[in-house]
Protein backbone atom coordinates (compact mmCIF):
# COMPACT_ATOMS: atom_id res chain seq x y z
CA UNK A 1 -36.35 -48.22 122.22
CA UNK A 2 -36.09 -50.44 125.36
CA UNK A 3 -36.30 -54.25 126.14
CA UNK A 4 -39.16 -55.93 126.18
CA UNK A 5 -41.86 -56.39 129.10
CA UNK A 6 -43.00 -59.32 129.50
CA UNK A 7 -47.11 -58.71 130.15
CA UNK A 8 -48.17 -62.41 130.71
CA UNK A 9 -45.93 -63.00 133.00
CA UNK A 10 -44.90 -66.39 131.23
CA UNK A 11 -43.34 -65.00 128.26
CA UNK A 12 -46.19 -65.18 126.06
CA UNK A 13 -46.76 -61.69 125.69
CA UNK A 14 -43.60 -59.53 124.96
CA UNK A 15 -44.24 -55.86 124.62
CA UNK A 16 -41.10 -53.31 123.56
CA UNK A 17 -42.16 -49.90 122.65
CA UNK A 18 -40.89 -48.60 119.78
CA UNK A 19 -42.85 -44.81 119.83
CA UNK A 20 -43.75 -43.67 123.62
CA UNK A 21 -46.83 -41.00 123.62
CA UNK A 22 -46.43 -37.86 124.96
CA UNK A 23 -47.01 -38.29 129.05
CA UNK A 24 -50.18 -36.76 128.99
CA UNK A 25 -51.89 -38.89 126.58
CA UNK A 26 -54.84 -41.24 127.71
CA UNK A 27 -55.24 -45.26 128.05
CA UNK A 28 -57.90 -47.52 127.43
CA UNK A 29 -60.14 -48.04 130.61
CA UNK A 30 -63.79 -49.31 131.83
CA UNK A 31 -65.08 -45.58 130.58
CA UNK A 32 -62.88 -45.74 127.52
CA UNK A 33 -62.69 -49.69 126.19
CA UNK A 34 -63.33 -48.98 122.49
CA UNK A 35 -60.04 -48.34 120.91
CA UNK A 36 -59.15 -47.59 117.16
CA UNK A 37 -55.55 -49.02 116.08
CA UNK A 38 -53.07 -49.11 112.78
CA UNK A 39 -50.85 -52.22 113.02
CA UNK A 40 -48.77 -54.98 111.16
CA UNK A 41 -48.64 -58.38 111.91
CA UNK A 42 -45.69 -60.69 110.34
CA UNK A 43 -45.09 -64.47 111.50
CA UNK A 44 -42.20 -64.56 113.77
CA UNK A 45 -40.52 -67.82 111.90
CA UNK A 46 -40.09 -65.80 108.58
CA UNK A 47 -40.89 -62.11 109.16
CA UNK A 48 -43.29 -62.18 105.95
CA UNK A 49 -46.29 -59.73 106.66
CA UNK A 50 -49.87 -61.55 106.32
CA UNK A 51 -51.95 -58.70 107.46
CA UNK A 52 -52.09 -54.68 108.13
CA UNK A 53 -53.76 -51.40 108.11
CA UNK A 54 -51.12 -49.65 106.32
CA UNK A 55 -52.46 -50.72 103.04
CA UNK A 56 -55.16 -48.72 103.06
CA UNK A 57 -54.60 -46.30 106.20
CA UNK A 58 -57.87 -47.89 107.71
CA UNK A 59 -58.41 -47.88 111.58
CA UNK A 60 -59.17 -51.23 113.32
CA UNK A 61 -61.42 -50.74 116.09
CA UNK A 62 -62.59 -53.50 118.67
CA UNK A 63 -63.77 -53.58 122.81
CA UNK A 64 -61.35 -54.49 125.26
CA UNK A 65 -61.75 -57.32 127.18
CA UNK A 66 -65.04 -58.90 124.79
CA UNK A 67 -62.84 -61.74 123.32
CA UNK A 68 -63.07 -60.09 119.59
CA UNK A 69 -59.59 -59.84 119.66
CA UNK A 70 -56.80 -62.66 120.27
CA UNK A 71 -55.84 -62.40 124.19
CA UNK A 72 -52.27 -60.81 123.80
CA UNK A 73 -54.19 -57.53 122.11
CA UNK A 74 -56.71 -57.51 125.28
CA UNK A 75 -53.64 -57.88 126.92
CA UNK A 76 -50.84 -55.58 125.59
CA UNK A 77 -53.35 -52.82 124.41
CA UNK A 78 -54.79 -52.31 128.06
CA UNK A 79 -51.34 -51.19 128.68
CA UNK A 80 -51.00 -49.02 125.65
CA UNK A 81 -51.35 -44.77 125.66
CA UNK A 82 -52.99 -42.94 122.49
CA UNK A 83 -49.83 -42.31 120.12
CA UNK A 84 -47.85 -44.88 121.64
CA UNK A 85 -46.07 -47.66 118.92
CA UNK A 86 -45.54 -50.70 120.35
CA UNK A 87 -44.06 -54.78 119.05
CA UNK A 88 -46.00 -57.10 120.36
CA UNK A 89 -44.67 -60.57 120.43
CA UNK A 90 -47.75 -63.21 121.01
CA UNK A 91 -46.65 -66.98 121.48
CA UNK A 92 -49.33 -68.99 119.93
CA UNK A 93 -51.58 -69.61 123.48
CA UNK A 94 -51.68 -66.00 123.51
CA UNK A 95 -52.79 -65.85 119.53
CA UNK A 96 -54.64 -68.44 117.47
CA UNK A 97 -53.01 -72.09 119.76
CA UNK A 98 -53.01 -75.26 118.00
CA UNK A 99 -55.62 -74.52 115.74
CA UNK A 100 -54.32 -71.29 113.85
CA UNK A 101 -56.92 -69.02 111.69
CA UNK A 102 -56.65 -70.64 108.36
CA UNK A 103 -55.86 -70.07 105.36
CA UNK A 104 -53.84 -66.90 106.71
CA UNK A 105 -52.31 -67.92 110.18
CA UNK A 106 -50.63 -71.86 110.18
CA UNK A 107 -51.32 -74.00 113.89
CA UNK A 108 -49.05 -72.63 116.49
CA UNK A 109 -47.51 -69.59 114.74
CA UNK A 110 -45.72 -66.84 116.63
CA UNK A 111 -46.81 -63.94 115.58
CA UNK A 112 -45.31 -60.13 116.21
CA UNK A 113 -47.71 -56.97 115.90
CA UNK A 114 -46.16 -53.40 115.16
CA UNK A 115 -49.77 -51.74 116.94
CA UNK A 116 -50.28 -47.73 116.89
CA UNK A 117 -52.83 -47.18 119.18
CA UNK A 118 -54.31 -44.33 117.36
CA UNK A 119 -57.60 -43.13 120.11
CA UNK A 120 -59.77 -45.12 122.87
CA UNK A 121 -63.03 -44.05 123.29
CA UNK A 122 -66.62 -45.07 125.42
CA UNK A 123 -68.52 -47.66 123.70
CA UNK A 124 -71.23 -46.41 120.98
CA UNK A 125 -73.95 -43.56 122.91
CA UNK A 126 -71.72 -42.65 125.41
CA UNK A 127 -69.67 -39.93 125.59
CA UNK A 128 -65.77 -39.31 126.50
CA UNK A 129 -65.64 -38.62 130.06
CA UNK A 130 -68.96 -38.87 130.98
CA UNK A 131 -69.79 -42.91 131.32
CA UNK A 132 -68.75 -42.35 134.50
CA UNK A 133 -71.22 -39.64 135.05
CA UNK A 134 -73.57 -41.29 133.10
CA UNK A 135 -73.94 -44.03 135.52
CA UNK A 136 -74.14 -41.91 138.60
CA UNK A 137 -77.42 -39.69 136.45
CA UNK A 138 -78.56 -43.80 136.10
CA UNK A 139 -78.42 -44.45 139.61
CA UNK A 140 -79.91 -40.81 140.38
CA UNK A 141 -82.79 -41.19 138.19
CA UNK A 142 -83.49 -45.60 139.27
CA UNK A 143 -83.66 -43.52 142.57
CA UNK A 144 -86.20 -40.47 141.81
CA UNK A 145 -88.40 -43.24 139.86
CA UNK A 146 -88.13 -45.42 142.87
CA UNK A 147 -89.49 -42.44 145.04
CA UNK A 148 -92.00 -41.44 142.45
CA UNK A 149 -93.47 -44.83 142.54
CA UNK A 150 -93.80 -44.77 146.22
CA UNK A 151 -95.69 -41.59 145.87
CA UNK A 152 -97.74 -42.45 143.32
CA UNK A 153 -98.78 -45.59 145.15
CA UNK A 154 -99.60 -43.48 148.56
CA UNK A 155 -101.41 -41.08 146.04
CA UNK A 156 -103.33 -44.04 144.96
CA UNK A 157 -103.94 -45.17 148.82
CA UNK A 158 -105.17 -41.23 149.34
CA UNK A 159 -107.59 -41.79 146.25
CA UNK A 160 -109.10 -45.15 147.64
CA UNK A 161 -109.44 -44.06 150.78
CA UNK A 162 -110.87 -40.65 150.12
CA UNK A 163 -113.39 -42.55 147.97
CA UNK A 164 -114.72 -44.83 150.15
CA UNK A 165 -114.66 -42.42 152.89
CA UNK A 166 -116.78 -40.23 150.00
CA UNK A 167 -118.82 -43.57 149.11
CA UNK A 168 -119.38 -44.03 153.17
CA UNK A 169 -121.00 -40.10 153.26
CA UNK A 170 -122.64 -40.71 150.26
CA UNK A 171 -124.17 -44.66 152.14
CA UNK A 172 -124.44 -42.56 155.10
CA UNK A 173 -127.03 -39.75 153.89
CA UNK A 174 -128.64 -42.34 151.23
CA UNK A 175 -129.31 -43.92 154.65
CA UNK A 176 -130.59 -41.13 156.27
CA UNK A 177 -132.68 -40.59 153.92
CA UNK A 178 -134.06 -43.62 153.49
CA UNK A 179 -134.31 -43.65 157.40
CA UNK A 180 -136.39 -40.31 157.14
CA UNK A 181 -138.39 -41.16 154.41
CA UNK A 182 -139.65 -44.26 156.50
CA UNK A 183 -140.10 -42.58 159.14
CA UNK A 184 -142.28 -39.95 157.25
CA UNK A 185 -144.35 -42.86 155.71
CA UNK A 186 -145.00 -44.71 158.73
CA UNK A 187 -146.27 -41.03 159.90
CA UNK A 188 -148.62 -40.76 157.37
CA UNK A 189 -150.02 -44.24 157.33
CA UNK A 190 -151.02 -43.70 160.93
């Protein structure tokens, strides 16, 4: 459908779209990093397939940016909009290097990714469109507990002080009394 951009800025990550999404359509982000993809991957030396979703129409779903994934999918699938189809071309420092992912993927293999990016989501308990929010009711509530723990401490300070200004009456009149009562006892021993 086009040529191919090159997203690593060294070659290593070649992206040509082969199905654009409809403009409106969203993209992975910070409030949206889980995403759910369909995709192909053949070697690049002999176009033989060695994995894919197609097979049994089964979603692959991962977090951007949390290393699950080899670096060119971080990469390219930032980039990506729901319903777009893209070929991803990963040189092997952008897929499994020197080492390769035996038995399936041989040390430094090219590989090339057909990738539908089929939905991007917030991670698990959050909600679409409200992480976002969800951080600001955070922040809110850190704040309201932050001001209900100042009152309760001056609520506390209140309670101490009211009882040993109740204790001091109560020391006060004990001593009275006790000031009283001598002086009635030294009257009657006279």
């Amino acid at each position: 459908m086009g040529d191919a951009i090159d997203l690593s800025g060294d070659g290593g990550v070649l992206k040509e779209i082969v199905r654009r999404a409809k403009p409106d359509a969203i993209s992975p982000s910070d409030d949206l990093p889980v995403v759910d993809v369909h995709y192909e991957g053949i070697f690049a030396e002999d176009e033989k397939v060695f994995d894919t979703t197609r097979e049994d129409n089964l979603v692959f779903s991962f977090e951007l940016g949390t290393g699950s994934v080899i670096r060119s999918w971080d990469i390219a699938l930032k980039t990506m909009k729901v319903g777009e189809v893209a070929k991803i071309t990963c040189k092997p420092e952008y897929a499994y290097g020197r080492a390769g992912s035996p038995p399936d993927i041989p040390p430094d293999a090219t590989l090339i990714f057909e990738v539908e990016l089929v939905a991007c989501r917030p991670r698990k308990g959050a909600s679409v469109g409200s992480v976002s929010e969800e951080r600001a009711r955070l922040e809110d509530l850190k704040k309201q507990r932050e001001i209900a723990a100042a009152a309760k401490e001056d609520d506390k300070k209140k309670r101490e002080e009211a009882k040993a200004a109740a204790a001091a009456r109560i020391q006060a009149k004990l001593d009275a009394k006790k000031g009283q009562g001598k002086g009635k006892g030294k009257g009657k021993a006279k």
